[in-house]
N, C-alpha and C. Protein backbone atom coordinates (compact mmCIF):
# COMPACT_ATOMS: atom_id res chain seq x y z
N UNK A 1 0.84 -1.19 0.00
CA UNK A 1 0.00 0.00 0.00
C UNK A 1 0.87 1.25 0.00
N UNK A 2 1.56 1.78 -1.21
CA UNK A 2 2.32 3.11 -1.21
C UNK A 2 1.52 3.64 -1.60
N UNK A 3 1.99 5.17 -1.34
CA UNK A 3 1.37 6.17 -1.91
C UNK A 3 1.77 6.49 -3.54
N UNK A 4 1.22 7.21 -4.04
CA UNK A 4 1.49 7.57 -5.45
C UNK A 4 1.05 9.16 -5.71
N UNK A 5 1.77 9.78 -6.02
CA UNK A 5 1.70 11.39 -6.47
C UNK A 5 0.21 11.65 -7.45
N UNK A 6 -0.53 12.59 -6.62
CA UNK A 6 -1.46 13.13 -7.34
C UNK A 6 -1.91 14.84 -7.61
N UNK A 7 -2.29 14.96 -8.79
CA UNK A 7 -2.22 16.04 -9.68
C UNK A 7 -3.85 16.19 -9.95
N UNK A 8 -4.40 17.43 -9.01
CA UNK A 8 -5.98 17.66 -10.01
C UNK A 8 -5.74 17.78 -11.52
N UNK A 9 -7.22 17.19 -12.25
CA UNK A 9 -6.66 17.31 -13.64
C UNK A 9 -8.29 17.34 -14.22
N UNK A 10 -8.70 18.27 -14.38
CA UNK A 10 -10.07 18.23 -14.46
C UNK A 10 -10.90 18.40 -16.17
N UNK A 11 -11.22 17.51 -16.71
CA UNK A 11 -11.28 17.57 -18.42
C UNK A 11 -11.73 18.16 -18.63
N UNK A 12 -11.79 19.22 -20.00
CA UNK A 12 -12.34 20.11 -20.51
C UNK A 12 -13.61 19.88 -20.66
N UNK A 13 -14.35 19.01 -21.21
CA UNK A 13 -15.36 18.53 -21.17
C UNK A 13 -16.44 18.34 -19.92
N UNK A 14 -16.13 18.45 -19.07
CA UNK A 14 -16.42 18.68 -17.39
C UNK A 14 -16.66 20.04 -16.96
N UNK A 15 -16.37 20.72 -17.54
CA UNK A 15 -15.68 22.23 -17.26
C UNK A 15 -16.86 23.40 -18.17
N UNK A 16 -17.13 22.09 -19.33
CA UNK A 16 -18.16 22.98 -20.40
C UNK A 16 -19.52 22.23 -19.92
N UNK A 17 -19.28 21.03 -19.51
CA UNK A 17 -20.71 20.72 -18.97
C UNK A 17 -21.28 21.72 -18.04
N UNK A 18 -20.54 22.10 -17.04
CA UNK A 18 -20.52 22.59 -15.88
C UNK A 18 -21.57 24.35 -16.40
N UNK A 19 -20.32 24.74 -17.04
CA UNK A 19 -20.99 25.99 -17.74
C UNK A 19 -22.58 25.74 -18.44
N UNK A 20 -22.62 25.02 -19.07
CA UNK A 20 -24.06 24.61 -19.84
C UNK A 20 -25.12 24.40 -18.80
N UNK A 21 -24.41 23.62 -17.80
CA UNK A 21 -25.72 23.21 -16.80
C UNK A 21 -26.14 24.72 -15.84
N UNK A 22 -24.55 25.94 -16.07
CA UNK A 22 -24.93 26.81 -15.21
C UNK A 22 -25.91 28.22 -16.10
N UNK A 23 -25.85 28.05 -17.12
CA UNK A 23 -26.41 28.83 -18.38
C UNK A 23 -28.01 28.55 -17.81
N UNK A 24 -28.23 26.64 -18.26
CA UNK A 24 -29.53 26.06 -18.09
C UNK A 24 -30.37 26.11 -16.99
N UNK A 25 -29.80 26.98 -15.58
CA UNK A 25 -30.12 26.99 -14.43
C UNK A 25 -31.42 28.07 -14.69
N UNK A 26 -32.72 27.87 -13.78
CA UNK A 26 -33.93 28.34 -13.83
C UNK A 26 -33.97 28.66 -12.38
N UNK A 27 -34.01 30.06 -11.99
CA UNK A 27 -34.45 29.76 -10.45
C UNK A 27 -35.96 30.28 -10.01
N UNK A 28 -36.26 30.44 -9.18
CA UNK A 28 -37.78 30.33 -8.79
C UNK A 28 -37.70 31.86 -8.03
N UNK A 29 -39.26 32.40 -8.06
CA UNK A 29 -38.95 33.58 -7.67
C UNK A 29 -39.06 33.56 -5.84
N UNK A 30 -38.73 34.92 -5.25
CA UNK A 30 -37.88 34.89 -3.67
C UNK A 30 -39.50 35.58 -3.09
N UNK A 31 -39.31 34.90 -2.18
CA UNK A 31 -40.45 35.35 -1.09
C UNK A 31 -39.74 36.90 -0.71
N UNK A 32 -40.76 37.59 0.05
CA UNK A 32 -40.30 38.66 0.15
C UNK A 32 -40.22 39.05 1.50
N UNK A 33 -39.05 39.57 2.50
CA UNK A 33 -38.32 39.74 3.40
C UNK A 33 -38.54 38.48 4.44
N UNK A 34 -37.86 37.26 3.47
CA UNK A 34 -37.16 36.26 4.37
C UNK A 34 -35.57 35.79 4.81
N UNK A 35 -34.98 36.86 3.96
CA UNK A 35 -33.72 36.56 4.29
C UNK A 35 -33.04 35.29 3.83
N UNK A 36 -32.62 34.38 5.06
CA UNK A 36 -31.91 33.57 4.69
C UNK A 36 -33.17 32.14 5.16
N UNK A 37 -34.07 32.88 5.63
CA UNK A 37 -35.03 31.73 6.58
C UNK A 37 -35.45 30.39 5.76
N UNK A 38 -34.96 30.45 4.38
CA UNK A 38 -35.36 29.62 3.17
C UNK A 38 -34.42 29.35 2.11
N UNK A 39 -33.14 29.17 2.70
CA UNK A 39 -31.77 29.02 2.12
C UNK A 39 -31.38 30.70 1.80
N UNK A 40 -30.59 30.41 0.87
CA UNK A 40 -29.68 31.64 0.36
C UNK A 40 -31.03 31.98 -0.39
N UNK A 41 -29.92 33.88 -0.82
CA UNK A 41 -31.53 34.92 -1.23
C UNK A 41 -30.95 34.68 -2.49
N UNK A 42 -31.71 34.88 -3.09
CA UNK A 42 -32.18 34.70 -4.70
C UNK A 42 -30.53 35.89 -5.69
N UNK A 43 -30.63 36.61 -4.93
CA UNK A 43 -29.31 37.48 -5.43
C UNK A 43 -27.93 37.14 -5.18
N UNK A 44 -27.83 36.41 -4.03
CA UNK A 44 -26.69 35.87 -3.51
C UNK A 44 -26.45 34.48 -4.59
N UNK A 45 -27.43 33.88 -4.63
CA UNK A 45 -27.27 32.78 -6.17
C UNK A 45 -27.38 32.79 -7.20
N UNK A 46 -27.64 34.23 -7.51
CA UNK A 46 -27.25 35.04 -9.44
C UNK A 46 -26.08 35.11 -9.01
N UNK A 47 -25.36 35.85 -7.95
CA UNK A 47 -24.17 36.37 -7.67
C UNK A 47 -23.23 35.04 -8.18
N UNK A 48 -23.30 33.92 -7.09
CA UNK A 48 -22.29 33.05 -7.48
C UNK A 48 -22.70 31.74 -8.77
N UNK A 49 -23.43 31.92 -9.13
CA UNK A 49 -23.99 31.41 -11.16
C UNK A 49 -23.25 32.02 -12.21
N UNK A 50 -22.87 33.77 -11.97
CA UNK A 50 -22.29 34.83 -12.40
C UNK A 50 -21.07 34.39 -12.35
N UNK A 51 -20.53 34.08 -11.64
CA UNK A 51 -18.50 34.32 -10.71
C UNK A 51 -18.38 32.61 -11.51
N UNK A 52 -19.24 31.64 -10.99
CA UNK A 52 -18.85 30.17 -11.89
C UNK A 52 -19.28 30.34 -13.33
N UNK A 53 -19.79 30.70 -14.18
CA UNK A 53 -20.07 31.37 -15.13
C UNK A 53 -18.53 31.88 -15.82
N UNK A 54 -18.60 33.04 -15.44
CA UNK A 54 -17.98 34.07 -15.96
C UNK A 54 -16.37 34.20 -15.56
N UNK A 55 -16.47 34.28 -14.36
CA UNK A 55 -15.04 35.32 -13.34
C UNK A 55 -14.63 33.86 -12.81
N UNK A 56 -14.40 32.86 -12.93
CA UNK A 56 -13.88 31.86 -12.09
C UNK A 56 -12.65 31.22 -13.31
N UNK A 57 -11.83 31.28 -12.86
CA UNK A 57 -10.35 30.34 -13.46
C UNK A 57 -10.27 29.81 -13.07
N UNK A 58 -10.82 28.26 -13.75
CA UNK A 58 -10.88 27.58 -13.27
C UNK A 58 -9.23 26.36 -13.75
N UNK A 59 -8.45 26.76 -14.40
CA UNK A 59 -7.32 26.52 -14.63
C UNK A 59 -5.87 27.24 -13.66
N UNK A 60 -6.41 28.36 -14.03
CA UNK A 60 -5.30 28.83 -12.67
C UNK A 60 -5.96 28.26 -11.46
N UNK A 61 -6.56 27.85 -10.99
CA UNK A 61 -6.50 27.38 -9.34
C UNK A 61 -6.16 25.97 -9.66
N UNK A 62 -6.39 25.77 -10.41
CA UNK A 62 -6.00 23.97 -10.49
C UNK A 62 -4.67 23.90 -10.37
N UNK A 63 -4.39 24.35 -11.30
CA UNK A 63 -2.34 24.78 -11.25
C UNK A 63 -2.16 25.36 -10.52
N UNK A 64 -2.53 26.50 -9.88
CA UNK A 64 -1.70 26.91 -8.41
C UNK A 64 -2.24 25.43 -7.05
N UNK A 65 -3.24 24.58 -6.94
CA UNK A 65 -2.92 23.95 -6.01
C UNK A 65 -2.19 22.96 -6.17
N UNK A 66 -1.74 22.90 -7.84
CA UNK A 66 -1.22 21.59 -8.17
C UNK A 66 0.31 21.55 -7.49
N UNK A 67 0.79 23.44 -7.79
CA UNK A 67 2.16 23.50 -7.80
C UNK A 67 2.33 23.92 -5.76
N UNK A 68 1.44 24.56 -5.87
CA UNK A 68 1.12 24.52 -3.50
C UNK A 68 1.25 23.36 -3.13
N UNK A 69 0.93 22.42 -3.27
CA UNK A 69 0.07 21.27 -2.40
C UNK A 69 0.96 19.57 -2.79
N UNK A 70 1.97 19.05 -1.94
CA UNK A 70 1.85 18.00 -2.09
C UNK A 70 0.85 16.66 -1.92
N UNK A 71 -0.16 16.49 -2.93
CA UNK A 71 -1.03 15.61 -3.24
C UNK A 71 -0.72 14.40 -2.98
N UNK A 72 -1.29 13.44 -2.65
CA UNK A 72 -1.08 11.94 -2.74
C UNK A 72 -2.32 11.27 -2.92
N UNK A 73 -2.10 10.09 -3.67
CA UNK A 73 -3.39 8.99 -3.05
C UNK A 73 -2.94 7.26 -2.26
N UNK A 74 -3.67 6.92 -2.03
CA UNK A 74 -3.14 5.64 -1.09
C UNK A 74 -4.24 4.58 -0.68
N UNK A 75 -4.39 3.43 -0.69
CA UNK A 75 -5.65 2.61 -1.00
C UNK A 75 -5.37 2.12 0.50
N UNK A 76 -6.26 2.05 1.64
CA UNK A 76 -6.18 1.67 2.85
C UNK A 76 -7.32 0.86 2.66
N UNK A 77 -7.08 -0.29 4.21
CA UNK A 77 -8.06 -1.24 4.15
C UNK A 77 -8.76 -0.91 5.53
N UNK A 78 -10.16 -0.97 4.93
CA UNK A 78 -11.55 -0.30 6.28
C UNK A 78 -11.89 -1.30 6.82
N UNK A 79 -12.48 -2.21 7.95
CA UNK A 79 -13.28 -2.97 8.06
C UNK A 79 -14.39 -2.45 7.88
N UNK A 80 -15.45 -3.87 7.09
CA UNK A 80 -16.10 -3.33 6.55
C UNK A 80 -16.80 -3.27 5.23
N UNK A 81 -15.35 -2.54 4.49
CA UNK A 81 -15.40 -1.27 3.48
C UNK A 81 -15.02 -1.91 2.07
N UNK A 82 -13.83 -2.63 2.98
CA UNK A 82 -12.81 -3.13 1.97
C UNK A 82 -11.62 -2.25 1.89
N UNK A 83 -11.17 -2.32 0.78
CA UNK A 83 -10.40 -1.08 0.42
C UNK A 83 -10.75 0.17 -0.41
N UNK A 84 -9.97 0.93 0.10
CA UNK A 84 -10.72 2.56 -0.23
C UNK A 84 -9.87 3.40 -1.03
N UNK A 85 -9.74 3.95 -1.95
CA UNK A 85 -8.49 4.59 -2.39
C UNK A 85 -8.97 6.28 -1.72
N UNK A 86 -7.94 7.18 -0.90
CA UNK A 86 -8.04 7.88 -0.18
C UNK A 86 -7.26 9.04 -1.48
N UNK A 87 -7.54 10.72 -1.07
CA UNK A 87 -6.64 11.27 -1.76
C UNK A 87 -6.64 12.53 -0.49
N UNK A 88 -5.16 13.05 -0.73
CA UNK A 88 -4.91 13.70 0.58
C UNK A 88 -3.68 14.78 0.49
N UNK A 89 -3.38 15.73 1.18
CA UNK A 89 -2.25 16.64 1.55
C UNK A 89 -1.23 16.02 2.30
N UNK A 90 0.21 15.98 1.80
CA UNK A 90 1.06 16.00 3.25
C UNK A 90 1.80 16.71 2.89
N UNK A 91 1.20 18.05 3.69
CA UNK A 91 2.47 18.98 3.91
C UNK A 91 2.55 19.17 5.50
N UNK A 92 3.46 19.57 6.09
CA UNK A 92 3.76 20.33 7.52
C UNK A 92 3.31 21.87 7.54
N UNK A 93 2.97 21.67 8.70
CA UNK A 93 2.29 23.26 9.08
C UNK A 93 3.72 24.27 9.20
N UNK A 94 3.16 25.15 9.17
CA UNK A 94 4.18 26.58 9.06
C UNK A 94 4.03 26.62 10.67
N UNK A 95 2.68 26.46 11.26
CA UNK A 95 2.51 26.71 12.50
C UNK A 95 3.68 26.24 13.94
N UNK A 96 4.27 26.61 14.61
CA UNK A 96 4.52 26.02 15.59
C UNK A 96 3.94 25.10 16.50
């Protein structure tokens, strides 16, 4: 059971689904002065439809956590479960 080096790698094709399904999104109209009493307000979820949409790079963050973050994966055995393939960080804290 070693570990083996892992790299997000997310297909283009995933990426345009994503957009299409966020284009195809219909939302329902907002009751009026409930706040949050009924999930998020109706503007706060144009807001972030907009930012995944539009304003999100979704390539630069992949590559900056690719090149931050030592990644791994590693198949451990659960009772149970069986075996699980896990994916994970090992870095050391900066922290004291």
């Amino acid at each position: 059971m070693s570990e083996s080096p892992f790299q997000i790698s997310v297909p283009d094709d995933q990426l345009d689904h994503l957009k299409n399904k966020l284009a195809l999104t219909r939302l329902p109209d907002e009751l009026d002065n409930v706040g949050w009493d009924y999930g998020a307000p109706l503007k706060d979820l144009k807001r972030l439809i907009a930012r995944w949409q539009d304003g999100f790079n979704w390539r630069q963050v992949e590559s900056s956590l690719n090149e931050e973050l030592p990644m791994f994966t590693r198949d451990i055995s659960v009772d149970g479960f069986g075996t699980l393939s896990i994916h994970y960080v090992h870095m050391k804290s900066e922290a004291d």
